[in-house]
N, C-alpha and C. Protein backbone atom coordinates (compact mmCIF):
# COMPACT_ATOMS: atom_id res chain seq x y z
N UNK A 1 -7.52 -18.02 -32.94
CA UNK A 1 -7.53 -18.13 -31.50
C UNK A 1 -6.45 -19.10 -31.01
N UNK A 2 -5.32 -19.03 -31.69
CA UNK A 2 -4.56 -19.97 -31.60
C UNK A 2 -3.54 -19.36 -30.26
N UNK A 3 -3.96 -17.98 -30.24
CA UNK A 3 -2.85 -17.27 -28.54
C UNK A 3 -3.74 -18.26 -27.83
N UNK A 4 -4.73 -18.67 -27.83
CA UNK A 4 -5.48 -18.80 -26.42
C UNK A 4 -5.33 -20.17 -26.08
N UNK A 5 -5.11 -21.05 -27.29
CA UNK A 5 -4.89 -22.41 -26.86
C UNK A 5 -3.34 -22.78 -26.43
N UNK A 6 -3.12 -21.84 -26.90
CA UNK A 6 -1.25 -21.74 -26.57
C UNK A 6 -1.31 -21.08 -25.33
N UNK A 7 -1.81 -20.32 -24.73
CA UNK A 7 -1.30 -19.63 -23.30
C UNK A 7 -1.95 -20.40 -22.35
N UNK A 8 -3.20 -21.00 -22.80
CA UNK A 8 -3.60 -22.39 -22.18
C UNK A 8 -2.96 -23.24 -21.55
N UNK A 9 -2.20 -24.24 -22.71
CA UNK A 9 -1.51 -25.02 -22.91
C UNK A 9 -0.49 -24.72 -21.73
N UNK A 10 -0.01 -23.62 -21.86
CA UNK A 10 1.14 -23.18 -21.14
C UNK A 10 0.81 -23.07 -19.62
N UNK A 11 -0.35 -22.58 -19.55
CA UNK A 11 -0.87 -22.40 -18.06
C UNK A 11 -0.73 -23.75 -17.57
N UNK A 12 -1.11 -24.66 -17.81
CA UNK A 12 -1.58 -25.86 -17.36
C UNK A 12 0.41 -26.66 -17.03
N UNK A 13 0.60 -26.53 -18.30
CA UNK A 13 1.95 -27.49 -18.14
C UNK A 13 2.68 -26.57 -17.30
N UNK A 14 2.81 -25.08 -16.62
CA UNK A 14 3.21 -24.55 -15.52
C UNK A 14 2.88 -25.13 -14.12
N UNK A 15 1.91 -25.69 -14.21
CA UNK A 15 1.83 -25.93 -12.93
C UNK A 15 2.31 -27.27 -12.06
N UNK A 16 2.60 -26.47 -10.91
CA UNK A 16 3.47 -28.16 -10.17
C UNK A 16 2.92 -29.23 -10.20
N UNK A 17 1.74 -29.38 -10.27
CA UNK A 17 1.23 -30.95 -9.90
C UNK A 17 1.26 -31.52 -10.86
N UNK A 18 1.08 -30.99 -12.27
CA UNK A 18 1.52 -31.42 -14.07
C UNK A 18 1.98 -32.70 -14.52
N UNK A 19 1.73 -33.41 -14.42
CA UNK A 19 2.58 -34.60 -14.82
C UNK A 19 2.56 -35.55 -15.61
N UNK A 20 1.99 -34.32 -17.01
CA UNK A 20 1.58 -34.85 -18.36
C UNK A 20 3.24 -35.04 -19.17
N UNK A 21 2.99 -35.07 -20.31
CA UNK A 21 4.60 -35.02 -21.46
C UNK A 21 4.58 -33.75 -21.78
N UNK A 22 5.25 -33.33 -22.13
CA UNK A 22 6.11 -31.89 -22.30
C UNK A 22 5.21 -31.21 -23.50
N UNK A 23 4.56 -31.92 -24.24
CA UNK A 23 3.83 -31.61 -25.59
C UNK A 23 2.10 -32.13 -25.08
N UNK A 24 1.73 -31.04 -24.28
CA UNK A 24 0.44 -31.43 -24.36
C UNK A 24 -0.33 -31.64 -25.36
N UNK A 25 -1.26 -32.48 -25.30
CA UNK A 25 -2.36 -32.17 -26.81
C UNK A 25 -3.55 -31.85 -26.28
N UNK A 26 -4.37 -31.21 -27.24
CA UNK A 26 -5.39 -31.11 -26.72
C UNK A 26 -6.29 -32.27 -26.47
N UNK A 27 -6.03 -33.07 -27.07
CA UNK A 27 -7.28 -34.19 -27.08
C UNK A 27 -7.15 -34.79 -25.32
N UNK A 28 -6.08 -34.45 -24.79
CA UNK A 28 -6.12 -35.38 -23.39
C UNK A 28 -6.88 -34.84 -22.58
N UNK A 29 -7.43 -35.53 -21.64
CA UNK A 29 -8.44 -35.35 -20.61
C UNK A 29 -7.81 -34.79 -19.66
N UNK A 30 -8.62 -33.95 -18.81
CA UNK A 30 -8.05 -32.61 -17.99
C UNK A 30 -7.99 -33.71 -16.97
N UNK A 31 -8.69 -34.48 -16.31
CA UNK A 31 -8.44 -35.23 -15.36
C UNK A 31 -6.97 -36.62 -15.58
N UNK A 32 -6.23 -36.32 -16.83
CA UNK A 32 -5.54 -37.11 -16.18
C UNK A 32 -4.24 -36.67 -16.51
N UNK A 33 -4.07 -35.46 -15.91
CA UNK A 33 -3.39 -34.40 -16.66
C UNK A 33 -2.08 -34.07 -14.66
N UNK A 34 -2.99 -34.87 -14.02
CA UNK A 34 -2.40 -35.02 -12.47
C UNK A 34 -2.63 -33.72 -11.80
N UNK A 35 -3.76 -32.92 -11.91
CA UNK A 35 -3.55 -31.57 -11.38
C UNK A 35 -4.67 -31.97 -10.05
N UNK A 36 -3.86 -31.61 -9.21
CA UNK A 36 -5.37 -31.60 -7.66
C UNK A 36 -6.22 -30.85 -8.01
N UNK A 37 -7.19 -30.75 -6.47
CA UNK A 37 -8.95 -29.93 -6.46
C UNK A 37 -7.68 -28.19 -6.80
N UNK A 38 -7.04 -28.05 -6.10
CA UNK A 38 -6.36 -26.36 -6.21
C UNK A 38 -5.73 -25.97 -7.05
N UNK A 39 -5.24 -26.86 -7.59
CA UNK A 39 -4.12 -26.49 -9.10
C UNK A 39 -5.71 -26.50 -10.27
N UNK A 40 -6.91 -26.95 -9.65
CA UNK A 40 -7.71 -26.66 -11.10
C UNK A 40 -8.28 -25.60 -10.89
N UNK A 41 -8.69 -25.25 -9.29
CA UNK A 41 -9.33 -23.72 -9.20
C UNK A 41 -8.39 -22.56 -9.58
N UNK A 42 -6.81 -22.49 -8.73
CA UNK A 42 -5.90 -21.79 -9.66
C UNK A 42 -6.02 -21.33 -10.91
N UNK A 43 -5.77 -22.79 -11.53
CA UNK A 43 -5.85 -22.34 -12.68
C UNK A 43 -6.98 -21.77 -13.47
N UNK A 44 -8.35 -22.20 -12.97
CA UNK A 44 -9.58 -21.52 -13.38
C UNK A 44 -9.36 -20.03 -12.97
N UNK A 45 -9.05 -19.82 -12.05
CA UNK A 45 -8.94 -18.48 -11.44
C UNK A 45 -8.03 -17.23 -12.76
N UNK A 46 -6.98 -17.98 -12.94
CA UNK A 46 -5.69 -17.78 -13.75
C UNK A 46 -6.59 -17.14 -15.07
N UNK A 47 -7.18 -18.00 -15.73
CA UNK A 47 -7.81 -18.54 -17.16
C UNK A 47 -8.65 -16.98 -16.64
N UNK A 48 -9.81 -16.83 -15.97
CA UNK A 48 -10.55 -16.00 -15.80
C UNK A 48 -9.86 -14.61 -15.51
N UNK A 49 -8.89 -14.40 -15.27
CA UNK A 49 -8.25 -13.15 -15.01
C UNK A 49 -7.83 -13.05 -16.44
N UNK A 50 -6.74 -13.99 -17.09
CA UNK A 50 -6.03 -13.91 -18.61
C UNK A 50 -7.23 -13.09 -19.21
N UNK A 51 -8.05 -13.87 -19.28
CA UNK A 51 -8.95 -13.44 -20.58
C UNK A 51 -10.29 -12.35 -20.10
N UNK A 52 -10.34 -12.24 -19.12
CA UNK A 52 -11.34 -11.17 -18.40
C UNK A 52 -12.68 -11.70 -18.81
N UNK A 53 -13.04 -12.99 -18.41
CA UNK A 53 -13.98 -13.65 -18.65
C UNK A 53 -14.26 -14.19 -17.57
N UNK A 54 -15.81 -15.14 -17.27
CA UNK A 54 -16.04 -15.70 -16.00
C UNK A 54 -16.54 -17.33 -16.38
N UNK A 55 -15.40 -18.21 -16.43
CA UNK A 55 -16.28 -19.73 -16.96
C UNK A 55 -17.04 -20.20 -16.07
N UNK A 56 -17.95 -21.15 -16.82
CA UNK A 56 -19.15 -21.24 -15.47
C UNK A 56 -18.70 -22.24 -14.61
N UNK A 57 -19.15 -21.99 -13.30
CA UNK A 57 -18.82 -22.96 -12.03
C UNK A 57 -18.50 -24.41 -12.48
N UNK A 58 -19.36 -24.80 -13.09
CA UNK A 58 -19.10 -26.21 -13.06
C UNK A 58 -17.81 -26.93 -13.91
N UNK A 59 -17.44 -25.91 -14.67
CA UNK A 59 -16.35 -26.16 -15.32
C UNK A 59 -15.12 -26.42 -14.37
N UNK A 60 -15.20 -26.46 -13.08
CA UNK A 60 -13.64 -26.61 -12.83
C UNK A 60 -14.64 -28.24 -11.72
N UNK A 61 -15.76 -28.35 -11.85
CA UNK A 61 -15.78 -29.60 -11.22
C UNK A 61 -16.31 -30.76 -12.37
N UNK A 62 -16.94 -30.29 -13.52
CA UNK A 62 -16.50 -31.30 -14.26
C UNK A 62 -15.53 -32.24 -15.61
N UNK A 63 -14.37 -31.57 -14.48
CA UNK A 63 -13.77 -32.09 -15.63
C UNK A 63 -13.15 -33.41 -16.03
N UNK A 64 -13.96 -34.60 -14.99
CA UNK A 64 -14.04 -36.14 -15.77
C UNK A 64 -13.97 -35.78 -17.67
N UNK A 65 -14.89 -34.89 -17.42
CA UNK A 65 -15.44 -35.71 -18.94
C UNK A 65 -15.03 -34.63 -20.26
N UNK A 66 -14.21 -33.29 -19.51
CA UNK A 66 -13.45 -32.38 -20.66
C UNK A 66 -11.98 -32.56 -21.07
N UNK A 67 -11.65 -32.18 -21.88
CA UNK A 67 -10.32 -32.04 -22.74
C UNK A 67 -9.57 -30.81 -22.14
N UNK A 68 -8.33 -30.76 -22.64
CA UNK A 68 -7.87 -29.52 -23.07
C UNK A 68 -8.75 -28.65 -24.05
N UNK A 69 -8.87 -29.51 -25.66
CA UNK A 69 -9.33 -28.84 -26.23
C UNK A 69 -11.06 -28.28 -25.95
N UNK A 70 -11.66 -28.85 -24.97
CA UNK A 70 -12.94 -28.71 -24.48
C UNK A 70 -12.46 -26.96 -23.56
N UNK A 71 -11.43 -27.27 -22.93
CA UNK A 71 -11.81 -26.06 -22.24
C UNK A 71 -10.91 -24.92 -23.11
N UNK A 72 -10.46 -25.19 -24.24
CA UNK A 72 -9.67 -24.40 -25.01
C UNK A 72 -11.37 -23.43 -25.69
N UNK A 73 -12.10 -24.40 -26.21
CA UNK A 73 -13.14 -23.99 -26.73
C UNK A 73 -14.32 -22.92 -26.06
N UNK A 74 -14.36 -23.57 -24.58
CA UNK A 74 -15.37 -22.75 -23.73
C UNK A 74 -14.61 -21.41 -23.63
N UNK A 75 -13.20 -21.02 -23.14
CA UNK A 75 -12.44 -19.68 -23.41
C UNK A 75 -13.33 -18.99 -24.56
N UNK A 76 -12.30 -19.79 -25.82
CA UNK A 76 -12.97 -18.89 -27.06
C UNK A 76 -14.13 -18.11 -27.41
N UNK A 77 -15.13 -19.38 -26.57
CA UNK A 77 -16.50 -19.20 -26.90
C UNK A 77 -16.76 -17.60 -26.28
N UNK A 78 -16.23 -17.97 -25.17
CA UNK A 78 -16.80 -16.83 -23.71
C UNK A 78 -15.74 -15.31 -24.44
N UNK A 79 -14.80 -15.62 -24.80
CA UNK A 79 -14.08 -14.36 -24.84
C UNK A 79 -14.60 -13.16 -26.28
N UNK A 80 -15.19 -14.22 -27.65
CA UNK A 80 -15.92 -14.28 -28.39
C UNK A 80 -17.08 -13.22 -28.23
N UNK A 81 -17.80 -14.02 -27.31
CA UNK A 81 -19.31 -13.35 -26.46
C UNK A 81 -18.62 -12.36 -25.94
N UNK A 82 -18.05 -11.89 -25.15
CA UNK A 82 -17.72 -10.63 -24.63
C UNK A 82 -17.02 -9.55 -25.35
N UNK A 83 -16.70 -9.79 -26.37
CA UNK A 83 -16.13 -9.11 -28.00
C UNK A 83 -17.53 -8.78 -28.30
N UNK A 84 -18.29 -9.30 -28.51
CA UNK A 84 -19.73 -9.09 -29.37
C UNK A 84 -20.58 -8.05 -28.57
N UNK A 85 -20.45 -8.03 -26.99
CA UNK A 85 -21.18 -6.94 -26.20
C UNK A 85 -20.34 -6.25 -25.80
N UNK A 86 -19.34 -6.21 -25.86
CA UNK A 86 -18.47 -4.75 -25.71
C UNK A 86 -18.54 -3.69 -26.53
């Protein structure tokens, strides 16, 4: 699942408000990653179209306390689950 943490990755450091280092990691916290309230729904929006998945609501308001690699994982998880009932 390494496309997904990579097109991730990529989503995020695309966006204007970005104002992490050029080499994201996953371990950094989504909140200090400089993205406003719209660059995170965007990009939730983005993430949910890529992968034809629906993350749950609260994921784009709590992300004090997630990673990259936190929301690299919830993708997987969800895209995973929808492989298994298709």
């Amino acid at each position: 699942m390494a496309d997904a943490a990579d097109t991730i990755i990529k989503m995020i450091t695309s966006r204007k408000s970005y104002n992490g280092s050029a080499t994201l990691q996953p371990s950094e916290p989504l909140d200090k990653l400089g993205l406003d309230s719209m660059e995170v729904v965007s990009l939730t929006f983005d993430i949910e179209e890529k992968f034809n998945i629906e993350l749950p609501f609260n994921a784009n308001l709590d992300i004090k306390s997630k990673t990259v690699a936190d929301l690299i994982d919830t993708v997987n998880r969800l895209v995973a689950a929808r492989t298994k009932t298709a």
